[in-house]
C-alpha atoms as a PDB file:
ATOM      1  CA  UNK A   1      38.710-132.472 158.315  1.00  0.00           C
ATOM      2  CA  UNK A   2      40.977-133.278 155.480  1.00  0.00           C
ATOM      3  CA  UNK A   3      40.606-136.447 153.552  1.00  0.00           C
ATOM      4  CA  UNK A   4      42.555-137.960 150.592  1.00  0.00           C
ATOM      5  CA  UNK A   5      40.150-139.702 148.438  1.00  0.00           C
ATOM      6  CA  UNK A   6      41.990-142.188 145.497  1.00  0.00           C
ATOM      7  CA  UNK A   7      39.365-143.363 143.087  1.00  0.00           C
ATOM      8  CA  UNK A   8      40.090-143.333 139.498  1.00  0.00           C
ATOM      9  CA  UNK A   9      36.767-143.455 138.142  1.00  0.00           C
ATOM     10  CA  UNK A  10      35.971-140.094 137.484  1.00  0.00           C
ATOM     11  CA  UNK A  11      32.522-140.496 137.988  1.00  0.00           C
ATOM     12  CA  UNK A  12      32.522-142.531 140.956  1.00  0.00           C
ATOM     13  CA  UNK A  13      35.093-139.700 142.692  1.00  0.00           C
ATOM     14  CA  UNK A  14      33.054-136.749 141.780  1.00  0.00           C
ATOM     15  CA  UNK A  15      30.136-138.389 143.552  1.00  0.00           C
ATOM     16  CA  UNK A  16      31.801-139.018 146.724  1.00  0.00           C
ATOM     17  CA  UNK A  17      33.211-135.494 146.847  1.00  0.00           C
ATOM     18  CA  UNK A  18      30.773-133.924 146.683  1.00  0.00           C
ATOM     19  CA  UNK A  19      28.852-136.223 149.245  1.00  0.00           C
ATOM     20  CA  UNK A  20      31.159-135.915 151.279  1.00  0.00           C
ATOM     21  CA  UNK A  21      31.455-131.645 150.680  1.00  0.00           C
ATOM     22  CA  UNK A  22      27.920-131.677 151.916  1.00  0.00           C
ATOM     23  CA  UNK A  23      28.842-133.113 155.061  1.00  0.00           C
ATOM     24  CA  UNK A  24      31.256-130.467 155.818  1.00  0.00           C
ATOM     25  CA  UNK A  25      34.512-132.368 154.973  1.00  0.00           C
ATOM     26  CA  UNK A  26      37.081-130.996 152.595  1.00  0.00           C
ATOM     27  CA  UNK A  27      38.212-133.737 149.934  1.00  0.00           C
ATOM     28  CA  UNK A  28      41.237-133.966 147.792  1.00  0.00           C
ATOM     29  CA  UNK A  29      40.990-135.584 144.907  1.00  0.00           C
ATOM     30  CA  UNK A  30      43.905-138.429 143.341  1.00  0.00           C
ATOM     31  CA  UNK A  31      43.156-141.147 140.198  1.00  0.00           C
ATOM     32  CA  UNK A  32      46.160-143.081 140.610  1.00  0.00           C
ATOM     33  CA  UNK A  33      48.189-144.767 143.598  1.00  0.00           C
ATOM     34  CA  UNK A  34      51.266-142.880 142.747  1.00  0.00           C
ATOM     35  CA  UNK A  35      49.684-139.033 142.474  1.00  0.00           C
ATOM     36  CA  UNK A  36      47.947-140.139 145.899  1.00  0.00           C
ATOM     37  CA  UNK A  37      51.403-140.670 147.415  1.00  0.00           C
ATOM     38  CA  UNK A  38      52.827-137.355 146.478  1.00  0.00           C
ATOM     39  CA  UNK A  39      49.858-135.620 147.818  1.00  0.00           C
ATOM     40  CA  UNK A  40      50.474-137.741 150.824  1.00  0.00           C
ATOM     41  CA  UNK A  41      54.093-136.841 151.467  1.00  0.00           C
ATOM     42  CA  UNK A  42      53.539-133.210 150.409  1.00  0.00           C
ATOM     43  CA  UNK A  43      50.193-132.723 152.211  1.00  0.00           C
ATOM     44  CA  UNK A  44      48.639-133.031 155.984  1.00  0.00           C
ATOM     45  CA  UNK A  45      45.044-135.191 155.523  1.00  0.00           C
ATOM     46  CA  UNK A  46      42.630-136.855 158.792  1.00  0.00           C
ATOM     47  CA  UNK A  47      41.699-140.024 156.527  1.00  0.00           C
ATOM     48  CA  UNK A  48      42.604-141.865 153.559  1.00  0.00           C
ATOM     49  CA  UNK A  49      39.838-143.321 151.148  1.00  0.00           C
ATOM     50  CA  UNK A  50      41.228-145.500 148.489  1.00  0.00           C
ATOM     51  CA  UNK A  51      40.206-147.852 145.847  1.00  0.00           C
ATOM     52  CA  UNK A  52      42.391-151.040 145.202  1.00  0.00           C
ATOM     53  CA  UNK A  53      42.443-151.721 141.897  1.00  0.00           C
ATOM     54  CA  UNK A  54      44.446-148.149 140.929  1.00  0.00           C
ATOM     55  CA  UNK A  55      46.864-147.096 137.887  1.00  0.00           C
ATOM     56  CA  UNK A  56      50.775-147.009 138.704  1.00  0.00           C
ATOM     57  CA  UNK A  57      50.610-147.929 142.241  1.00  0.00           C
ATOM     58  CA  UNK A  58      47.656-150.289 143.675  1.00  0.00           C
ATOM     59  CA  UNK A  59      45.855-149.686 146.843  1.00  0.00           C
ATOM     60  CA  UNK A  60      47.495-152.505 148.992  1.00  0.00           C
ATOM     61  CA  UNK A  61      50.701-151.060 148.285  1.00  0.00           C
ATOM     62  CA  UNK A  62      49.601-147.692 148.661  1.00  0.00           C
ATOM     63  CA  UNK A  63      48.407-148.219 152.390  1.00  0.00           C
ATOM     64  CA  UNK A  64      51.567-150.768 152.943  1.00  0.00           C
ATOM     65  CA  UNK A  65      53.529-147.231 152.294  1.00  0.00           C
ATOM     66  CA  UNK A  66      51.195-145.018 154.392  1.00  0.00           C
ATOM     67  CA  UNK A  67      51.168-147.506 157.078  1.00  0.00           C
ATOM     68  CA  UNK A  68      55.169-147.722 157.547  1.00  0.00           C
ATOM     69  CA  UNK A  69      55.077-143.312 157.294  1.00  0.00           C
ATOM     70  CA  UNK A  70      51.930-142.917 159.399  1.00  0.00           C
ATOM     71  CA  UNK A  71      50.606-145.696 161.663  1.00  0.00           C
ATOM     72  CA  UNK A  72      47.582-144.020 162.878  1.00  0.00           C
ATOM     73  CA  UNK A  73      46.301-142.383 160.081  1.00  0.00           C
ATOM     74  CA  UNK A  74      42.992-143.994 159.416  1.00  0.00           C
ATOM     75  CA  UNK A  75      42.228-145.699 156.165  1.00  0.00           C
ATOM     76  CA  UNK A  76      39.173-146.830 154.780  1.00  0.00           C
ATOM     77  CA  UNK A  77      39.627-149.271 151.218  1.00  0.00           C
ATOM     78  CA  UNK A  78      36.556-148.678 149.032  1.00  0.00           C
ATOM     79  CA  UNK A  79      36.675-151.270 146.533  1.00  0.00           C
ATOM     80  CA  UNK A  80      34.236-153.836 144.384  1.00  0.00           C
ATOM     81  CA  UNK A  81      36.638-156.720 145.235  1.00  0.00           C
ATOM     82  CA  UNK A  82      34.349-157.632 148.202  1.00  0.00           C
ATOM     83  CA  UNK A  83      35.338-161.621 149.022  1.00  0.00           C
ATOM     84  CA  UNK A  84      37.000-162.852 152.778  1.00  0.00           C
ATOM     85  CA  UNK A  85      40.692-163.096 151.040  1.00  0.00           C
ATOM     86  CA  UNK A  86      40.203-159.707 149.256  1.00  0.00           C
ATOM     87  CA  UNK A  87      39.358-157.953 152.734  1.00  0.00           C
ATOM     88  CA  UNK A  88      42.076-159.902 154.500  1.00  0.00           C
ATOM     89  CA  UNK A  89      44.652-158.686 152.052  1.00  0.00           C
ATOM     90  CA  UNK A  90      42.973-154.925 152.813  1.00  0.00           C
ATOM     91  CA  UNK A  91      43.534-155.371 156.752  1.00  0.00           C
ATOM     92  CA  UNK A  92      46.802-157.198 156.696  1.00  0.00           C
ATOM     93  CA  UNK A  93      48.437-153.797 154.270  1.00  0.00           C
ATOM     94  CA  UNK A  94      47.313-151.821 157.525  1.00  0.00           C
ATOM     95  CA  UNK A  95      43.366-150.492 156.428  1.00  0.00           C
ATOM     96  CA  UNK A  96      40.951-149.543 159.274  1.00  0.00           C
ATOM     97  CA  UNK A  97      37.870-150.369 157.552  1.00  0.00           C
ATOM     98  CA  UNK A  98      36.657-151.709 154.128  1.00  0.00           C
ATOM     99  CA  UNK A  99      33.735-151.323 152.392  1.00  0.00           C
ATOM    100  CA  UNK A 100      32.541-153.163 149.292  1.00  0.00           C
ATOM    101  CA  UNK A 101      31.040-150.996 146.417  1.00  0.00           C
ATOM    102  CA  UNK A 102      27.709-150.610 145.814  1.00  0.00           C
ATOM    103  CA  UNK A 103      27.304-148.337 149.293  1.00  0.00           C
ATOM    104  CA  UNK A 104      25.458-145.650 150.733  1.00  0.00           C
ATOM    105  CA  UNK A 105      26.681-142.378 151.181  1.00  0.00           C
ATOM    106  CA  UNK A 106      25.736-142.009 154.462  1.00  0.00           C
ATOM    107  CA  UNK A 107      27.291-145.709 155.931  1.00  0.00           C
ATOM    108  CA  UNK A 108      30.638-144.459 153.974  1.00  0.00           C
ATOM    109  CA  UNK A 109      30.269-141.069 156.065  1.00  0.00           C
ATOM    110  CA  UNK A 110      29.518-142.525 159.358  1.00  0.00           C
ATOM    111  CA  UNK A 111      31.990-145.270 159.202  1.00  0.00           C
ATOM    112  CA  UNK A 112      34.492-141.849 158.710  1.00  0.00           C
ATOM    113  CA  UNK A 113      33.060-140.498 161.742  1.00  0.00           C
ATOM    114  CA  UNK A 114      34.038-143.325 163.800  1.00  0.00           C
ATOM    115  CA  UNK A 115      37.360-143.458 162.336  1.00  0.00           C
ATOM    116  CA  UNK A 116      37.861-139.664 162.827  1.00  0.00           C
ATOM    117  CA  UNK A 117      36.582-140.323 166.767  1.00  0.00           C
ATOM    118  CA  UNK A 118      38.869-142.811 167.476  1.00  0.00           C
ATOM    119  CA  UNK A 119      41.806-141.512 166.129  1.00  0.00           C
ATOM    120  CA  UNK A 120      41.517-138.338 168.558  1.00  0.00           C
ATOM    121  CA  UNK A 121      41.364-139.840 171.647  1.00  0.00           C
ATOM    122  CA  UNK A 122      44.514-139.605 173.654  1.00  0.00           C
ATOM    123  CA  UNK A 123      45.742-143.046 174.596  1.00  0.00           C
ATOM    124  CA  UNK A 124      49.481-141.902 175.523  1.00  0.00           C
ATOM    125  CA  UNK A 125      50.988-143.976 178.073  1.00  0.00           C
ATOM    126  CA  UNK A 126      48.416-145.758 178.558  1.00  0.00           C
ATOM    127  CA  UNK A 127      48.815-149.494 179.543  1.00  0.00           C
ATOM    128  CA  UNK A 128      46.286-152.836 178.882  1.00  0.00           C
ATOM    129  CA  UNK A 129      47.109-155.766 181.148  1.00  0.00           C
ATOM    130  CA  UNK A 130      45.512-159.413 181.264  1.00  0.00           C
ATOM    131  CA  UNK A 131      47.513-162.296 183.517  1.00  0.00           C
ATOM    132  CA  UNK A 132      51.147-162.257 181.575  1.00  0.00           C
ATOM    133  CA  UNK A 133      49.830-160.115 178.686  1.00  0.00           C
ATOM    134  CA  UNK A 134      50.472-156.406 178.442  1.00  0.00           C
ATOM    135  CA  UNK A 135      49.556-153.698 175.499  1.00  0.00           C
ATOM    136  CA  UNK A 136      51.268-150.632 175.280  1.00  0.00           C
ATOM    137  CA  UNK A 137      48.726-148.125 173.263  1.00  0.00           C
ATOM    138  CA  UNK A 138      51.909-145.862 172.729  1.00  0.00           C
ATOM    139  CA  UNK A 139      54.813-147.669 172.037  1.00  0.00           C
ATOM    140  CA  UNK A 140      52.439-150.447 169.958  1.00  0.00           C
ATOM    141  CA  UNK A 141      54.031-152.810 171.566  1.00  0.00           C
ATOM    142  CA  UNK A 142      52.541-156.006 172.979  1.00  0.00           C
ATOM    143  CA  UNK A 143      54.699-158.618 175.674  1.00  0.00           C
ATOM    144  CA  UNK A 144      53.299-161.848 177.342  1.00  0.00           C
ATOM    145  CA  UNK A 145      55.655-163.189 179.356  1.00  0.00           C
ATOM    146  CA  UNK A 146      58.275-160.176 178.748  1.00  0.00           C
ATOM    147  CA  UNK A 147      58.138-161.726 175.201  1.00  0.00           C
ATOM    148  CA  UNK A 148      57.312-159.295 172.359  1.00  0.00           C
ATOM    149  CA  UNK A 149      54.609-160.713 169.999  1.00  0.00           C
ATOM    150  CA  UNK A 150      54.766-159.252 166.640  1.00  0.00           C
ATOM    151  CA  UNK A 151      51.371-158.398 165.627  1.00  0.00           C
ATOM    152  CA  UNK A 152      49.858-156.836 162.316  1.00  0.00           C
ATOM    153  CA  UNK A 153      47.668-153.360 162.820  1.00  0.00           C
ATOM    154  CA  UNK A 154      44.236-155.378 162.687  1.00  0.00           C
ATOM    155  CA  UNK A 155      45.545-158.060 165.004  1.00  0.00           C
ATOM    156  CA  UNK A 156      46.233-155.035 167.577  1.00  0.00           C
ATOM    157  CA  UNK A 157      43.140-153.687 167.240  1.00  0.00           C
ATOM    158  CA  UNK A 158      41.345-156.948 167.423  1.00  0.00           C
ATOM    159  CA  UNK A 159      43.700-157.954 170.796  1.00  0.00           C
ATOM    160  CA  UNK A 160      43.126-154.036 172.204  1.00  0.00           C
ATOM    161  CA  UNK A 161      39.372-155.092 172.073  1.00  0.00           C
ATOM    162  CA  UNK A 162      39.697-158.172 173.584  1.00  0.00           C
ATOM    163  CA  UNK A 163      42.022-157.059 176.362  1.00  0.00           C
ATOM    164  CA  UNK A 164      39.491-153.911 176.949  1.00  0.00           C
ATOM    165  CA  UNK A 165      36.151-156.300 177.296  1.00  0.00           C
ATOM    166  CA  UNK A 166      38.326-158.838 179.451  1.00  0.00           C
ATOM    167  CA  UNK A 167      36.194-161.966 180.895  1.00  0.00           C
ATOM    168  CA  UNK A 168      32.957-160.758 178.634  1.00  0.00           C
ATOM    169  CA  UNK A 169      31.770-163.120 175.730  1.00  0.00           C
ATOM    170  CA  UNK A 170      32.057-160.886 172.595  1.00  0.00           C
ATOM    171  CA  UNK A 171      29.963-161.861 169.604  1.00  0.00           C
ATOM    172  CA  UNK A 172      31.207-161.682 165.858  1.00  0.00           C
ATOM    173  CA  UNK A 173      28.667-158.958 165.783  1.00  0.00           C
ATOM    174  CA  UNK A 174      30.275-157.008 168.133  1.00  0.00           C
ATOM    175  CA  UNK A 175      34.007-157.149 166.759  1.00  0.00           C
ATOM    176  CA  UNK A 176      32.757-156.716 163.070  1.00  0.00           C
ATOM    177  CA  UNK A 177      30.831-153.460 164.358  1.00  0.00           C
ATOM    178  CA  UNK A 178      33.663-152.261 167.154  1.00  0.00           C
ATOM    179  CA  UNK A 179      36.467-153.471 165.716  1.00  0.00           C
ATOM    180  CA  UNK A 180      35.560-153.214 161.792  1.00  0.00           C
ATOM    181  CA  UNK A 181      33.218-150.808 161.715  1.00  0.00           C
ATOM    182  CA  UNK A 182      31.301-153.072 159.673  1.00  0.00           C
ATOM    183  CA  UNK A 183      28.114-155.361 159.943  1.00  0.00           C
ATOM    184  CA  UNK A 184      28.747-158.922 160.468  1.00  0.00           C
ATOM    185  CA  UNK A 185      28.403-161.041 157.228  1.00  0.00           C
ATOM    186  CA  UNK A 186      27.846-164.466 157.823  1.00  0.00           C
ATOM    187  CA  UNK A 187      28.312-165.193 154.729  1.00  0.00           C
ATOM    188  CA  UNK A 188      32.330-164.782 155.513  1.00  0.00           C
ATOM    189  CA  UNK A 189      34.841-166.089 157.902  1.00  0.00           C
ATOM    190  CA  UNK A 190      37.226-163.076 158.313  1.00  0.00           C
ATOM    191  CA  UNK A 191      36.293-162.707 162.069  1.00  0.00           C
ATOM    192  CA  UNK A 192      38.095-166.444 162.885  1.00  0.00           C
ATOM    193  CA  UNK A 193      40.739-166.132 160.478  1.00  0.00           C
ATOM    194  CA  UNK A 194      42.095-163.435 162.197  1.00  0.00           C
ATOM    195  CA  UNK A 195      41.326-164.460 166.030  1.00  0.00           C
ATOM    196  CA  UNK A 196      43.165-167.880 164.256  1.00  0.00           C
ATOM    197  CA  UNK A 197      46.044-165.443 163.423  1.00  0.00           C
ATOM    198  CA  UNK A 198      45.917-163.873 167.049  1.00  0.00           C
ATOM    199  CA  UNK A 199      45.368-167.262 168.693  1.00  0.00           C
ATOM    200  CA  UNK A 200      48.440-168.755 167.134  1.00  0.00           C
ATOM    201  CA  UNK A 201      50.752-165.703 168.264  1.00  0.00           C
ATOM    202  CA  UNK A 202      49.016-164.936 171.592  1.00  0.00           C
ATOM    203  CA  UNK A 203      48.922-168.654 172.797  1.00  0.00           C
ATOM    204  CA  UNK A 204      50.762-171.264 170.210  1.00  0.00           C
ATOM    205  CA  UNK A 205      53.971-171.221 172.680  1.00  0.00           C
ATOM    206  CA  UNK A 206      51.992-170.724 175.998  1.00  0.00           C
ATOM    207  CA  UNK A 207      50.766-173.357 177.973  1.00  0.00           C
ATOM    208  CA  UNK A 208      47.875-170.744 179.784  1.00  0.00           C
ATOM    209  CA  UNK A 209      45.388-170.524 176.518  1.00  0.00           C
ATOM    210  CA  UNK A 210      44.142-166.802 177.162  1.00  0.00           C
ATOM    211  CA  UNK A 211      41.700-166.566 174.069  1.00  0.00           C
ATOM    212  CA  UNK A 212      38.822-168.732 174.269  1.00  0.00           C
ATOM    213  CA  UNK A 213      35.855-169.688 171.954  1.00  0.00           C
ATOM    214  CA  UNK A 214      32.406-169.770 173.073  1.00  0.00           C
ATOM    215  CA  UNK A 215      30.419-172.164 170.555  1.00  0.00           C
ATOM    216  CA  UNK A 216      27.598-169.854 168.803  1.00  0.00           C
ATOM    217  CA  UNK A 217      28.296-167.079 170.772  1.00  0.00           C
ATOM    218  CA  UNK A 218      31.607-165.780 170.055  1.00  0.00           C
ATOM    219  CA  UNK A 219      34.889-165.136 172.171  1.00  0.00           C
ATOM    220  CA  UNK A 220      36.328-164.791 175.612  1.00  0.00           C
ATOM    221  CA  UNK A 221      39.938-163.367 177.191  1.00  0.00           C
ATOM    222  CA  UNK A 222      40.114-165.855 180.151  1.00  0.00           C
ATOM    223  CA  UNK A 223      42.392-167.618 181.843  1.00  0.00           C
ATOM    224  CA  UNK A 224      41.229-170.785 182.291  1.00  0.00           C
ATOM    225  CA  UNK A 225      38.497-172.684 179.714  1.00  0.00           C
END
């Protein structure tokens, strides 16, 4: 597997190659946002690993350009800047996963796994349907009512998960782990900022409210409350 790794600390991106060597992956090396997209557009990679804060081209732009070339490749943002706005700003450019610096090696590693998993698995044509709400895992497109909803990458994933555990109370645990990748800080609110963001585009102009909280336990695709 073939992954793109922007850091420009030198030190920092030696490290992670050659953690990441050991596990059998084969990393390219770039130190600023704009060598990372010529690799990019010159080169075939499974995964993207890149810092924010980057010379000549920043991270959030970086993915925002990936994103609009590649939609499924999977991204991971590896970054110090580690507070709720800083990872919303990560997930709204189009990332798949974020994780704040200091890590471990071998969290960074398996949330690549996971990444690497899901990305394989064949979802053509496939079709998600709940009352007047239907996914297309192709096309990307979501309808309720025969009305498209225009949804950000994260708020897909995050409405794919919800539409795929249907009628089942799923705990912010559970979408920070499945959806994320990531444990569940309680310290931060991202988890109902975004089912805020899906809320408001799934049901604002409905009058059937389809996504329902569940106080302390966490959230429900129903039909009814």
């Amino acid at each position: 597997m073939n992954i793109l790794l922007v850091e420009d600390d030198l030190r920092v991106s030696e490290l992670i190659k050659k953690g990441l060597e050991e596990q059998g992956f084969t990393v390219t090396l770039a130190y600023d946002g704009l060598s990372a997209k010529n690799l990019f557009l010159c080169h075939d990679f499974d995964l993207i690993i890149t810092d924010i804060i980057l010379p000549e081209i920043n991270g959030i732009a970086l993915c925002k350009e990936i994103r609009m070339l590649k939609p499924e490749l999977p991204i991971i943002m590896l970054t110090a800047l580690g507070t709720t706005d800083d990872k919303i700003d990560g997930f709204d450019a189009g990332a798949d996963d974020y994780l704040v610096k200091p890590f471990e090696m071998r969290e960074l590693t398996a949330r690549i796994k996971a990444l690497l998993k899901r990305s394989s698995k064949n979802k053509l044509g496939f079709i998600l349907k709940f009352c007047d709400l239907e996914m297309n895992l192709q096309t990307k497109i979501v309808k309720r009512s025969n009305k498209e909803l225009n949804l950000t990458l994260k708020e897909f994933k995050l409405l794919e998960f919800l539409l795929q555990n249907q009628g089942r109370i799923i705990s912010r645990t559970e979408i920070a782990e499945k959806v994320w990748n990531t444990h569940f800080d309680t310290g931060t609110n991202f988890i109902d900022v975004y089912i805020n963001y899906l809320r408001k585009k799934v049901d604002k102009d409905f009058e059937k409210k389809l996504i329902h909280t569940r106080s302390g336990m966490g959230f429900i695709l129903k039909s009814d409350t």
